[in-house]
PDB file of N, CA and C in Angstrom:
ATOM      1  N   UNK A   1      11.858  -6.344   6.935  1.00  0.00           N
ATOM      2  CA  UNK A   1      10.492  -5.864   6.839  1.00  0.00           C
ATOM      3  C   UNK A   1      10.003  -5.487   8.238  1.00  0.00           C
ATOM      4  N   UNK A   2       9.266  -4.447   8.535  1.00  0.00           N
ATOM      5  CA  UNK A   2       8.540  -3.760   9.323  1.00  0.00           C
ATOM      6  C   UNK A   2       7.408  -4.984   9.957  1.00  0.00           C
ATOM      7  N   UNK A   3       7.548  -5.006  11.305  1.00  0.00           N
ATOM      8  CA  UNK A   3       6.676  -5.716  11.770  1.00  0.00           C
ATOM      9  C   UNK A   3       5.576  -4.887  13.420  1.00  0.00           C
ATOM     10  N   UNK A   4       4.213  -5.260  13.589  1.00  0.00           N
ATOM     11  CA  UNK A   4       4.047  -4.542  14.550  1.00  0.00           C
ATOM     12  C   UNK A   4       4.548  -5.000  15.566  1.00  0.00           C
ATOM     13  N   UNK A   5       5.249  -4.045  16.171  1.00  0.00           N
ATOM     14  CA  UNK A   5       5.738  -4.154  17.704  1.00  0.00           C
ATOM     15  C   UNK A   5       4.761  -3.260  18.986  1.00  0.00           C
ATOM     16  N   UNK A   6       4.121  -2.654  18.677  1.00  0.00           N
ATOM     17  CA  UNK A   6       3.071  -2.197  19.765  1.00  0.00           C
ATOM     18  C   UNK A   6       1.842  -1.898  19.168  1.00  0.00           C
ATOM     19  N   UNK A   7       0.669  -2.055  19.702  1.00  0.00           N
ATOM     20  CA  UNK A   7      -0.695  -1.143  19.557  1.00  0.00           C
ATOM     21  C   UNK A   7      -0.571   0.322  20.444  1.00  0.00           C
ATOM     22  N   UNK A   8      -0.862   1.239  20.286  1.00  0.00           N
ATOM     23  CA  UNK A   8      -0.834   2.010  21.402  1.00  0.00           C
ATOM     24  C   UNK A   8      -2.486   2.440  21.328  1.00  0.00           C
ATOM     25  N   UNK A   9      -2.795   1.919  22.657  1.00  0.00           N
ATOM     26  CA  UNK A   9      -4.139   2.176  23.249  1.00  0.00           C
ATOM     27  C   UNK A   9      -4.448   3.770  23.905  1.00  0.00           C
ATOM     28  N   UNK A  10      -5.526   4.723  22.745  1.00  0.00           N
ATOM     29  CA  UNK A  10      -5.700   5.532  23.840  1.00  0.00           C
ATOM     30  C   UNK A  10      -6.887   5.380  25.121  1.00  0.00           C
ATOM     31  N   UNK A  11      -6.353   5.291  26.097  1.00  0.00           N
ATOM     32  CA  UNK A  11      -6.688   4.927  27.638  1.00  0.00           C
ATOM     33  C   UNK A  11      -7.289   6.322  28.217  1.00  0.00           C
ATOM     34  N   UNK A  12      -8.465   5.973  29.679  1.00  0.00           N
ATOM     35  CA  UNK A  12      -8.850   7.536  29.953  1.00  0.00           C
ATOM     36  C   UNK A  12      -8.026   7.257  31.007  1.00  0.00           C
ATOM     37  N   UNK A  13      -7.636   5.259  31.594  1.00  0.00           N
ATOM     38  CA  UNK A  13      -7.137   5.223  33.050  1.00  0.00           C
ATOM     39  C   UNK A  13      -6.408   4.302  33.140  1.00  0.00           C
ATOM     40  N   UNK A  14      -5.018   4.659  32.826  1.00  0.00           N
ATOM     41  CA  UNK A  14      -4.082   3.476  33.073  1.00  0.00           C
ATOM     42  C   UNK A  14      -4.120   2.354  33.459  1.00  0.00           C
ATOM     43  N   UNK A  15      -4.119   2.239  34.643  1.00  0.00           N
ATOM     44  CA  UNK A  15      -4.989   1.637  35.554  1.00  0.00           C
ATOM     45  C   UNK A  15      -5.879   0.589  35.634  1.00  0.00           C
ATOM     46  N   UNK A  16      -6.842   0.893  35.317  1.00  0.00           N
ATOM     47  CA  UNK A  16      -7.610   0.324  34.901  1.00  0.00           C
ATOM     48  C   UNK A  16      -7.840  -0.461  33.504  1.00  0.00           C
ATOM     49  N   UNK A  17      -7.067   0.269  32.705  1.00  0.00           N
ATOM     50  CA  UNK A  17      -6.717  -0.564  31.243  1.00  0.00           C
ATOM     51  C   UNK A  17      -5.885  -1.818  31.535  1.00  0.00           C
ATOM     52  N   UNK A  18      -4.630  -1.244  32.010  1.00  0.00           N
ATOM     53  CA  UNK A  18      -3.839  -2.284  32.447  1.00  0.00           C
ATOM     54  C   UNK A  18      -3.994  -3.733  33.217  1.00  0.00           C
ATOM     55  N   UNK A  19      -5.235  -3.414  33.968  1.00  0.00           N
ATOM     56  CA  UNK A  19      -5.988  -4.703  34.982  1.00  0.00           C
ATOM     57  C   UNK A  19      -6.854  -5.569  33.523  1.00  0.00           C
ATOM     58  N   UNK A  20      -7.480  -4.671  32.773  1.00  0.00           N
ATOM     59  CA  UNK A  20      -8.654  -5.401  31.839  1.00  0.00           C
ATOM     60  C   UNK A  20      -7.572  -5.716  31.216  1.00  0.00           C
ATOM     61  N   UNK A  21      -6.721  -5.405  30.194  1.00  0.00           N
ATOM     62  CA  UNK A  21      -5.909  -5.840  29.247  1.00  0.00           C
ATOM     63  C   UNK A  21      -5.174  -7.033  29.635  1.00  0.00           C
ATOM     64  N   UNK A  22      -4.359  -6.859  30.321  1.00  0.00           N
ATOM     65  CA  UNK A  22      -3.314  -8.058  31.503  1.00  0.00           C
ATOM     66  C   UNK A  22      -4.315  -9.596  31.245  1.00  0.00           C
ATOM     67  N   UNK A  23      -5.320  -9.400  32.050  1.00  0.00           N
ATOM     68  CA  UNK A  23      -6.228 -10.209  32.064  1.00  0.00           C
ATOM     69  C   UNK A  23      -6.764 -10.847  31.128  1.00  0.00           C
ATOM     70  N   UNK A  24      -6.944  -9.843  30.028  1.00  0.00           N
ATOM     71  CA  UNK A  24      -8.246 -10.584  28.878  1.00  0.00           C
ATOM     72  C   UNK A  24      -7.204 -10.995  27.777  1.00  0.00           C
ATOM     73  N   UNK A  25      -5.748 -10.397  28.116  1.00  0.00           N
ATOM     74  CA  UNK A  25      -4.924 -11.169  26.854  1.00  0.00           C
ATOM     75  C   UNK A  25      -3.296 -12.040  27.375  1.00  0.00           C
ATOM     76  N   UNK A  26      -3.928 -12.396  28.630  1.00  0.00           N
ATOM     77  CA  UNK A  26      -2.654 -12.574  29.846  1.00  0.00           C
ATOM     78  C   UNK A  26      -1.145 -11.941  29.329  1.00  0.00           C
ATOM     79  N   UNK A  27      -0.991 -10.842  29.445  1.00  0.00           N
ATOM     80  CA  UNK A  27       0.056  -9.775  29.063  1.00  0.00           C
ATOM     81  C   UNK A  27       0.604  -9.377  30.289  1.00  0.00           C
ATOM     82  N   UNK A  28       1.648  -9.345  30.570  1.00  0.00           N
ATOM     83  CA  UNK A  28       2.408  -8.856  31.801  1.00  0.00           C
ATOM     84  C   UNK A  28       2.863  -7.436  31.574  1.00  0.00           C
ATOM     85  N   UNK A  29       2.846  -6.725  33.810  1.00  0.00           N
ATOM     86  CA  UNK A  29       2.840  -5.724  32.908  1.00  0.00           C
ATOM     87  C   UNK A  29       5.218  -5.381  33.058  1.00  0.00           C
ATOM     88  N   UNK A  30       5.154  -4.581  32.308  1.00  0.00           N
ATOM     89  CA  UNK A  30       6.599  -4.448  32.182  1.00  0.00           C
ATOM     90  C   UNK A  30       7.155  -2.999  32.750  1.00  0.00           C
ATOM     91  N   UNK A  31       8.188  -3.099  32.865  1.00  0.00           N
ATOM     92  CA  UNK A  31       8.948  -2.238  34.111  1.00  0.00           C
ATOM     93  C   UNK A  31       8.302  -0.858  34.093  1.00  0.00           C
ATOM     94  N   UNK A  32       8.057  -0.283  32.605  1.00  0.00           N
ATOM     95  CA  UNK A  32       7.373   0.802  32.825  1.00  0.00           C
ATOM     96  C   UNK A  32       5.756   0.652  32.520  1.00  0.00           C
ATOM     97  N   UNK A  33       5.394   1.313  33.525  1.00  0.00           N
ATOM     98  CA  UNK A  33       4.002   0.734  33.770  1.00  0.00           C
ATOM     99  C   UNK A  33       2.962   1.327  32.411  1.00  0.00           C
ATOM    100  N   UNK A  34       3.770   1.871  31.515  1.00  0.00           N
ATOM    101  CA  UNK A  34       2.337   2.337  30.379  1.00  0.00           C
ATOM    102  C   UNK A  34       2.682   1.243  29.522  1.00  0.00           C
ATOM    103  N   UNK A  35       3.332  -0.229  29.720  1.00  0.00           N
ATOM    104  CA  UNK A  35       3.315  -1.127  28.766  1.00  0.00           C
ATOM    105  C   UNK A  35       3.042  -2.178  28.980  1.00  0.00           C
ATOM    106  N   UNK A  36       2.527  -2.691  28.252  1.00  0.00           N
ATOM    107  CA  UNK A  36       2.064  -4.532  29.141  1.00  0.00           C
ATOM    108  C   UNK A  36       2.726  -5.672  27.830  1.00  0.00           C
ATOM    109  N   UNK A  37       3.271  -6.345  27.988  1.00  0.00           N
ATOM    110  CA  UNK A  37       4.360  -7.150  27.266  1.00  0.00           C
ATOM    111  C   UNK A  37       3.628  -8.624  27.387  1.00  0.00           C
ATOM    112  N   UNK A  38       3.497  -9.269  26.374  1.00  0.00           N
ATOM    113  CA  UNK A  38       3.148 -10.566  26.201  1.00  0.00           C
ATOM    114  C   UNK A  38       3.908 -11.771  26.171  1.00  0.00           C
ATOM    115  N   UNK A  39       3.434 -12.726  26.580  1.00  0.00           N
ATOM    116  CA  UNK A  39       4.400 -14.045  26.670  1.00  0.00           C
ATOM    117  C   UNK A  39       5.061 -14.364  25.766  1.00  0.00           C
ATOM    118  N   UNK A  40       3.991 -14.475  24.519  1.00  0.00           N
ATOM    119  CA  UNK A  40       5.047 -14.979  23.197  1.00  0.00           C
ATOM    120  C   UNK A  40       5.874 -13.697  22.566  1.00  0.00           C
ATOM    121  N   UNK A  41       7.140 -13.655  22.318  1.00  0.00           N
ATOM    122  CA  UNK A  41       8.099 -12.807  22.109  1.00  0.00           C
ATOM    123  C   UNK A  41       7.583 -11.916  20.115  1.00  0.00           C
ATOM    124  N   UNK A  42       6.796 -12.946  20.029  1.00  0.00           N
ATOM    125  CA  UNK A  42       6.660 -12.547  18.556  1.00  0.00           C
ATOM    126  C   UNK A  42       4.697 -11.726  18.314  1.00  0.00           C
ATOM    127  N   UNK A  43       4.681 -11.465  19.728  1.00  0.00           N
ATOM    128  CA  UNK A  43       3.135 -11.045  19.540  1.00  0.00           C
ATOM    129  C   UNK A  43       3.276  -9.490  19.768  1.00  0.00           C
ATOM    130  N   UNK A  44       2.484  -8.473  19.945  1.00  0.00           N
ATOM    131  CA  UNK A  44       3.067  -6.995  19.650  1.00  0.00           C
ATOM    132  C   UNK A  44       3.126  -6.140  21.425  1.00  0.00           C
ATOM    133  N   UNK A  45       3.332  -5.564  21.929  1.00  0.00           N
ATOM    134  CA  UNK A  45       3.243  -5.150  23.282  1.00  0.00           C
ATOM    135  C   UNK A  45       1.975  -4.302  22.948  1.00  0.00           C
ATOM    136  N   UNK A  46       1.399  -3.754  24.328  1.00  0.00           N
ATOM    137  CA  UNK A  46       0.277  -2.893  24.306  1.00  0.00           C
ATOM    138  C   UNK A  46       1.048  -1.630  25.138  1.00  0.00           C
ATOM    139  N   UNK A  47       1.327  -0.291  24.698  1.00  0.00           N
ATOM    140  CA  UNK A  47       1.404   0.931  25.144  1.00  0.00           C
ATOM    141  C   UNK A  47      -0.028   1.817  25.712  1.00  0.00           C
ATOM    142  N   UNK A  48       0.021   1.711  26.867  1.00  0.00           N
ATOM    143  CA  UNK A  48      -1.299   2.541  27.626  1.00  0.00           C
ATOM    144  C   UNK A  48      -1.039   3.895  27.516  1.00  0.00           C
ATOM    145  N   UNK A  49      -1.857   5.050  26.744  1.00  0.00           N
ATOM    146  CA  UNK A  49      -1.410   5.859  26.770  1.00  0.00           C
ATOM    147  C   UNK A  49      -2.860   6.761  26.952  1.00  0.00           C
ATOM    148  N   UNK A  50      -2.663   8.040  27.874  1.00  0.00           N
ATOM    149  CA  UNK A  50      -3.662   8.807  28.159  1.00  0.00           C
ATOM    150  C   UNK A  50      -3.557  10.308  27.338  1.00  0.00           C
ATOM    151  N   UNK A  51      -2.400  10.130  26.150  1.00  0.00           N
ATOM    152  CA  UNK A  51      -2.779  11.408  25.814  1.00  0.00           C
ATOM    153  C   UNK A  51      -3.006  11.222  24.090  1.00  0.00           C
ATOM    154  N   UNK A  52      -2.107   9.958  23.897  1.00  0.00           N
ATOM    155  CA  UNK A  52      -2.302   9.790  22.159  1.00  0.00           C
ATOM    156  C   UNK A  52      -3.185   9.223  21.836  1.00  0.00           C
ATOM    157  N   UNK A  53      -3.196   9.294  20.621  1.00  0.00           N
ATOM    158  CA  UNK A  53      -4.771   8.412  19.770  1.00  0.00           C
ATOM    159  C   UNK A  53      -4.037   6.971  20.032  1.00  0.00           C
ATOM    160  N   UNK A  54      -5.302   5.974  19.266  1.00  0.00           N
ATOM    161  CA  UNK A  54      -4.763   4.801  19.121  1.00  0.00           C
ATOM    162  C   UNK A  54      -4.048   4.570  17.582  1.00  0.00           C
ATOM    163  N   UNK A  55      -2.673   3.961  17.838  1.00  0.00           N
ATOM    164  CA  UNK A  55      -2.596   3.744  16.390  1.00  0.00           C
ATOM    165  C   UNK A  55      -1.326   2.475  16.679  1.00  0.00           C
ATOM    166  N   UNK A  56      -0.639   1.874  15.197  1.00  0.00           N
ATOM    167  CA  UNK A  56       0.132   0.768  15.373  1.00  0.00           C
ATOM    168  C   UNK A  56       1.548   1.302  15.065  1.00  0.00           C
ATOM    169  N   UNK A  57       2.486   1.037  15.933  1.00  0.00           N
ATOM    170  CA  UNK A  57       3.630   0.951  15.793  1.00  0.00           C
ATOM    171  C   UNK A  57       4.277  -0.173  15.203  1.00  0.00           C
ATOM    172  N   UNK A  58       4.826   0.226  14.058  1.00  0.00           N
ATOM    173  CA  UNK A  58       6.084  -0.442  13.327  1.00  0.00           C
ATOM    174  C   UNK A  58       7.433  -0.545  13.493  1.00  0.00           C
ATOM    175  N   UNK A  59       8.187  -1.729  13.782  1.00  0.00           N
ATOM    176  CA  UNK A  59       9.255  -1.148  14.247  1.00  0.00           C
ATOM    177  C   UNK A  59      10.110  -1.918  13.292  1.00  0.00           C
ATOM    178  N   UNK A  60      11.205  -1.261  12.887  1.00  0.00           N
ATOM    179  CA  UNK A  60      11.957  -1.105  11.866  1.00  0.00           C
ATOM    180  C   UNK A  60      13.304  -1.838  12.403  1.00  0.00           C
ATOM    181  N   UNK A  61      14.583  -2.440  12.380  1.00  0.00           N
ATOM    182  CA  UNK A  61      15.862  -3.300  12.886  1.00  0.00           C
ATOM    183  C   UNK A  61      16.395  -2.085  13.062  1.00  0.00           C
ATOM    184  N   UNK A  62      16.930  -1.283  12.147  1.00  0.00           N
ATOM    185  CA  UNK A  62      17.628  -0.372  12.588  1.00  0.00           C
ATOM    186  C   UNK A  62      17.253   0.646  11.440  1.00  0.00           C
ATOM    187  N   UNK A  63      18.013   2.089  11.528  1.00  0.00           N
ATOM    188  CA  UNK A  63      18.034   3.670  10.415  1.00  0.00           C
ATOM    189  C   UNK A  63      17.769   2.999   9.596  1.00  0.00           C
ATOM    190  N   UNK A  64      18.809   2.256   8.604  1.00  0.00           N
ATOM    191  CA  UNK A  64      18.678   1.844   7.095  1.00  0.00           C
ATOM    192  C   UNK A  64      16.966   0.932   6.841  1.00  0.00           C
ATOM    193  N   UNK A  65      16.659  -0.071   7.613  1.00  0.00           N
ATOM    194  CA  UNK A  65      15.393  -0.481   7.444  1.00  0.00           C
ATOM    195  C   UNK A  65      14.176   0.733   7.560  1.00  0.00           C
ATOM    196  N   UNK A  66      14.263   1.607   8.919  1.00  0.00           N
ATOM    197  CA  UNK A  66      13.172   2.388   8.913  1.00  0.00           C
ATOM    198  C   UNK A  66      13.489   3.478   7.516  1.00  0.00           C
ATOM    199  N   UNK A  67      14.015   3.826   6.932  1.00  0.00           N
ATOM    200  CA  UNK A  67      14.579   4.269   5.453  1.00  0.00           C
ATOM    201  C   UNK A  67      13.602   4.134   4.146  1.00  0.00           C
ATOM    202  N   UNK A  68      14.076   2.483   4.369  1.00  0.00           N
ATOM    203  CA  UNK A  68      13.805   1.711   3.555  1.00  0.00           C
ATOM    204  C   UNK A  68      12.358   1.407   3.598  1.00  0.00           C
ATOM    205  N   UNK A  69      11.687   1.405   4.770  1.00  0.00           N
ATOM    206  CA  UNK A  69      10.388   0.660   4.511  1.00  0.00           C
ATOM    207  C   UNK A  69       9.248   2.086   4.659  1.00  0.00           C
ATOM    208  N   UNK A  70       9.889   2.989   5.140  1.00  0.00           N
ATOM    209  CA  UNK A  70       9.221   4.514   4.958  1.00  0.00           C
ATOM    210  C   UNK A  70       8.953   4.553   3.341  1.00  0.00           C
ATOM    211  N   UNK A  71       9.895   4.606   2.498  1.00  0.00           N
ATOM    212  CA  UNK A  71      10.077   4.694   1.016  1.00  0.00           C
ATOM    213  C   UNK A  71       8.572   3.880   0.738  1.00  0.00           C
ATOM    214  N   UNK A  72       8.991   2.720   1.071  1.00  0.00           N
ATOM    215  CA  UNK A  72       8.193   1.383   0.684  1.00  0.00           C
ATOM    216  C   UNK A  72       6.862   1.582   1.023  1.00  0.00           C
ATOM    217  N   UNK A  73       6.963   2.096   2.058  1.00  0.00           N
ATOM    218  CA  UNK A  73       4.808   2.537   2.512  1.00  0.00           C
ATOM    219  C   UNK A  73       4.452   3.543   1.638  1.00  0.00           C
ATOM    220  N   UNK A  74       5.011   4.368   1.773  1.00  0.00           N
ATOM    221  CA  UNK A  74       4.876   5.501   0.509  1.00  0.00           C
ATOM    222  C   UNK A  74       4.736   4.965  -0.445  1.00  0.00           C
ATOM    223  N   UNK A  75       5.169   4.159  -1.017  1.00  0.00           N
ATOM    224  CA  UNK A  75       5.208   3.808  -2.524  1.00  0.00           C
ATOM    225  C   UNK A  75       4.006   2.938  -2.550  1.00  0.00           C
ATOM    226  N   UNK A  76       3.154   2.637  -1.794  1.00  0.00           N
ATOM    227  CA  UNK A  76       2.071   1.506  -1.618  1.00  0.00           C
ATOM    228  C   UNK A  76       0.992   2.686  -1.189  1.00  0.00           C
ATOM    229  N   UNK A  77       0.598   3.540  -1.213  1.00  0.00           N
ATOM    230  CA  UNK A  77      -0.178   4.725  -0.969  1.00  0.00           C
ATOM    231  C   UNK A  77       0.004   5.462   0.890  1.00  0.00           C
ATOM    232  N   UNK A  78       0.653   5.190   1.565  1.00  0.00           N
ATOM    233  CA  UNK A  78       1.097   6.088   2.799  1.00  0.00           C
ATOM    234  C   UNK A  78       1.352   7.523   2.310  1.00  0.00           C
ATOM    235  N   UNK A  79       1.244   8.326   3.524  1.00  0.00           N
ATOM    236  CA  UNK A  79       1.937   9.932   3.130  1.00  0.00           C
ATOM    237  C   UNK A  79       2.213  10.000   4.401  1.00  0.00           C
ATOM    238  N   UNK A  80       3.446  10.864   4.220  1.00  0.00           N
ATOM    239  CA  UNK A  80       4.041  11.399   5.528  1.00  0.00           C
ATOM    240  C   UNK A  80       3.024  12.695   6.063  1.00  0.00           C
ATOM    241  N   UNK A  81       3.274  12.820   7.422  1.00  0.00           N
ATOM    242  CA  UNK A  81       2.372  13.657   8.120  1.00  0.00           C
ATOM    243  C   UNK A  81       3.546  14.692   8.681  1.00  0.00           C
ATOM    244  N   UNK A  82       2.598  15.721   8.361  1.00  0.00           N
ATOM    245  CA  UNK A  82       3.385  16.767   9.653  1.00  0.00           C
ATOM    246  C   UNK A  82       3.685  16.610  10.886  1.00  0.00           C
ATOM    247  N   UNK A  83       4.336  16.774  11.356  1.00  0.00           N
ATOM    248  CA  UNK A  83       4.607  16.353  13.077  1.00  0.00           C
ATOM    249  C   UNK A  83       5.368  16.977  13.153  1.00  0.00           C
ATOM    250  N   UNK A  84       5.281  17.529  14.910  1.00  0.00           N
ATOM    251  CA  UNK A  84       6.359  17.772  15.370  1.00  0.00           C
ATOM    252  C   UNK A  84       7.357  17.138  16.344  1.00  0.00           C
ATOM    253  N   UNK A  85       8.598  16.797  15.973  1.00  0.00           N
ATOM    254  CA  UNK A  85       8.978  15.802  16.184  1.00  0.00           C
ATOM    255  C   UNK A  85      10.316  16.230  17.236  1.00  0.00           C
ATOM    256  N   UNK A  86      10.441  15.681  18.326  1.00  0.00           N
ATOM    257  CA  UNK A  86      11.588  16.375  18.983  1.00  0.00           C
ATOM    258  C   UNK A  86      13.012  15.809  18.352  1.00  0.00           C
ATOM    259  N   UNK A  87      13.847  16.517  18.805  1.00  0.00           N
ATOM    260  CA  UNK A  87      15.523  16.339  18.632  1.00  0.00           C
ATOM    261  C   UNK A  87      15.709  15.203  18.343  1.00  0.00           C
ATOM    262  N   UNK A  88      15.859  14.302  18.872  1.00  0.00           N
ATOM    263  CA  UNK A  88      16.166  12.636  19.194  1.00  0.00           C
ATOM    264  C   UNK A  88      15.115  11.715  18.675  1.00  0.00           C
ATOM    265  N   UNK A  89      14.156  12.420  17.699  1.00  0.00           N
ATOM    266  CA  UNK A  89      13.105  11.223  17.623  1.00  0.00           C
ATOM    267  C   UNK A  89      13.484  10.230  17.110  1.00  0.00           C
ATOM    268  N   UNK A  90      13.177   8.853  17.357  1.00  0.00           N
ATOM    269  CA  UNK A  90      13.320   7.574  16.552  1.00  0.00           C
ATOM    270  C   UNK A  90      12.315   6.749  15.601  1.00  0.00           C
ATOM    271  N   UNK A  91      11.285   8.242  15.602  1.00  0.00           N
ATOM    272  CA  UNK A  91      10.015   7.990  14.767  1.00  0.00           C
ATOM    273  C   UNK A  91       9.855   8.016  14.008  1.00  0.00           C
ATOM    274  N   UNK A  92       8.962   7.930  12.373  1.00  0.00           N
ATOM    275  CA  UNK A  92       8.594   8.572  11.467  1.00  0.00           C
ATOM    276  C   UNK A  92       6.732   8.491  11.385  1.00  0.00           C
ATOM    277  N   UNK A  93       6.402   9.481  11.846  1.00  0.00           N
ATOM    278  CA  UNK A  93       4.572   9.147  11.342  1.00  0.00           C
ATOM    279  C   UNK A  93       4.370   9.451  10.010  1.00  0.00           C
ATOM    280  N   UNK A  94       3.261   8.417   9.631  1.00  0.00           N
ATOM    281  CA  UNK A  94       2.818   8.280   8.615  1.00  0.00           C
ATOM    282  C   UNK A  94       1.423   7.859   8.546  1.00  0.00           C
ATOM    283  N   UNK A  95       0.856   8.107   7.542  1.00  0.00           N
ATOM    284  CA  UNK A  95      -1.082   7.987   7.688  1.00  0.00           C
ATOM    285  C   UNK A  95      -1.265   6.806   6.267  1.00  0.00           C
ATOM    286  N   UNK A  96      -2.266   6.246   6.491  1.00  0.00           N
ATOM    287  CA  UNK A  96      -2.534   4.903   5.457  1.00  0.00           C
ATOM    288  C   UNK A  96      -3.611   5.526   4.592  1.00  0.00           C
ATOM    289  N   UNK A  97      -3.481   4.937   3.233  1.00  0.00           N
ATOM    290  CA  UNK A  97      -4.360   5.715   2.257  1.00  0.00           C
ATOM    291  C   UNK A  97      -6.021   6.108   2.604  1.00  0.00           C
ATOM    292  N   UNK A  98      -6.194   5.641   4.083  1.00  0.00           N
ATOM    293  CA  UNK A  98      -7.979   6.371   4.770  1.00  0.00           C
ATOM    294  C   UNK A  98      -7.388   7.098   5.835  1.00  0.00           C
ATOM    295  N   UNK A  99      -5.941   7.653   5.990  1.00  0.00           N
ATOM    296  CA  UNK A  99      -5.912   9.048   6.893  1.00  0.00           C
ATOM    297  C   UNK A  99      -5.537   8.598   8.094  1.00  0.00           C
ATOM    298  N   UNK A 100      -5.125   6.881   8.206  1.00  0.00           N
ATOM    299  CA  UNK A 100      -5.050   6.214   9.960  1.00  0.00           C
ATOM    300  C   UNK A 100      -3.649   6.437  10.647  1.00  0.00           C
ATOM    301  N   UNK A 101      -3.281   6.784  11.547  1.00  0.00           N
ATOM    302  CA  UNK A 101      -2.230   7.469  11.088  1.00  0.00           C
ATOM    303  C   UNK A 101      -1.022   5.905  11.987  1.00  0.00           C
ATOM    304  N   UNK A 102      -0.076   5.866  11.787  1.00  0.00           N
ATOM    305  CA  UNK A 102       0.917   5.072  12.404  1.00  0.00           C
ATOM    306  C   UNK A 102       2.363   5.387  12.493  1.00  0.00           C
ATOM    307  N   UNK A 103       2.878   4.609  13.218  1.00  0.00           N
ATOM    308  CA  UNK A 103       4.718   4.995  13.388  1.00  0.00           C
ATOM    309  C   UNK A 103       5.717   3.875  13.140  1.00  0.00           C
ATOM    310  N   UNK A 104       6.421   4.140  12.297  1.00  0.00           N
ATOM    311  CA  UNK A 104       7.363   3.635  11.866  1.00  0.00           C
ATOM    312  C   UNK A 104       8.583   3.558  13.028  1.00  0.00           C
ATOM    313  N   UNK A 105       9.157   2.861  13.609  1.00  0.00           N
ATOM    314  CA  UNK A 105      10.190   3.120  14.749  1.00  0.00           C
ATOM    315  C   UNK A 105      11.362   2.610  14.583  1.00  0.00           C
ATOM    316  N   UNK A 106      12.434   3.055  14.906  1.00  0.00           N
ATOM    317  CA  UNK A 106      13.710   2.595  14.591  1.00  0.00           C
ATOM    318  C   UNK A 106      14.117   1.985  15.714  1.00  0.00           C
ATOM    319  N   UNK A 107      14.139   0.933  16.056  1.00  0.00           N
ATOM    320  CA  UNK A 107      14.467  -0.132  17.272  1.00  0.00           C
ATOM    321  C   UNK A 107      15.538  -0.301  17.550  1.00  0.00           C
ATOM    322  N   UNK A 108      16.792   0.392  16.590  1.00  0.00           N
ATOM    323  CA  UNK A 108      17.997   0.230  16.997  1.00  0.00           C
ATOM    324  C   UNK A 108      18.763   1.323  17.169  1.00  0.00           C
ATOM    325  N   UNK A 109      18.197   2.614  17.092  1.00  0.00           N
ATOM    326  CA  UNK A 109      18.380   3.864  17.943  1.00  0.00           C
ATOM    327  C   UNK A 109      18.473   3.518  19.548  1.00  0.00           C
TER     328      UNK A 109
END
């Protein structure tokens, strides 16, 4: 089963997100600086991002789970979204039956 593995925050200032966030949820930040990673291994990372919306990443064990639980959101009222998606994506977006949109991720790509 699909569990969240990131929020992705849209941010106007890295920066500055990263100092308030770190702080108000003691989250470290991690090698690449648009992510801040939390102590307990089972809590979700925060992605700082200045160009995407905010939405929740799902991340899937590997292909056959993200497959499987794509089917499964769908079948619970999700719809797949148009996107354009590059070569290599390890994504699938998808929007929740009020239009919110989220990503399904394959973690073992």
């Amino acid at each position: 089963m699909v569990r969240i593995g990131a929020i992705v925050l849209n941010v106007s200032d890295r920066r500055r997100a990263a100092a308030f966030w770190s702080q108000a949820l003691g989250y470290e930040s991690a090698a690449n600086p648009d992510f801040l990673v939390p102590t307990d291994p089972h809590a979700p990372r925060l992605h700082l991002d200045e160009d995407d919306r905010t939405h929740l990443d799902l991340w899937a064990a590997d292909e056959d789970e993200q497959r499987t639980e794509v089917e499964r959101l769908i079948a619970l009222g999700a719809r797949r979204v148009d996107w354009e998606y590059p070569p290599d994506a390890d994504f699938v977006v998808l929007a929740d039956p009020d239009g919110n949109l989220f990503c399904v991720i394959n973690c073992g790509a």
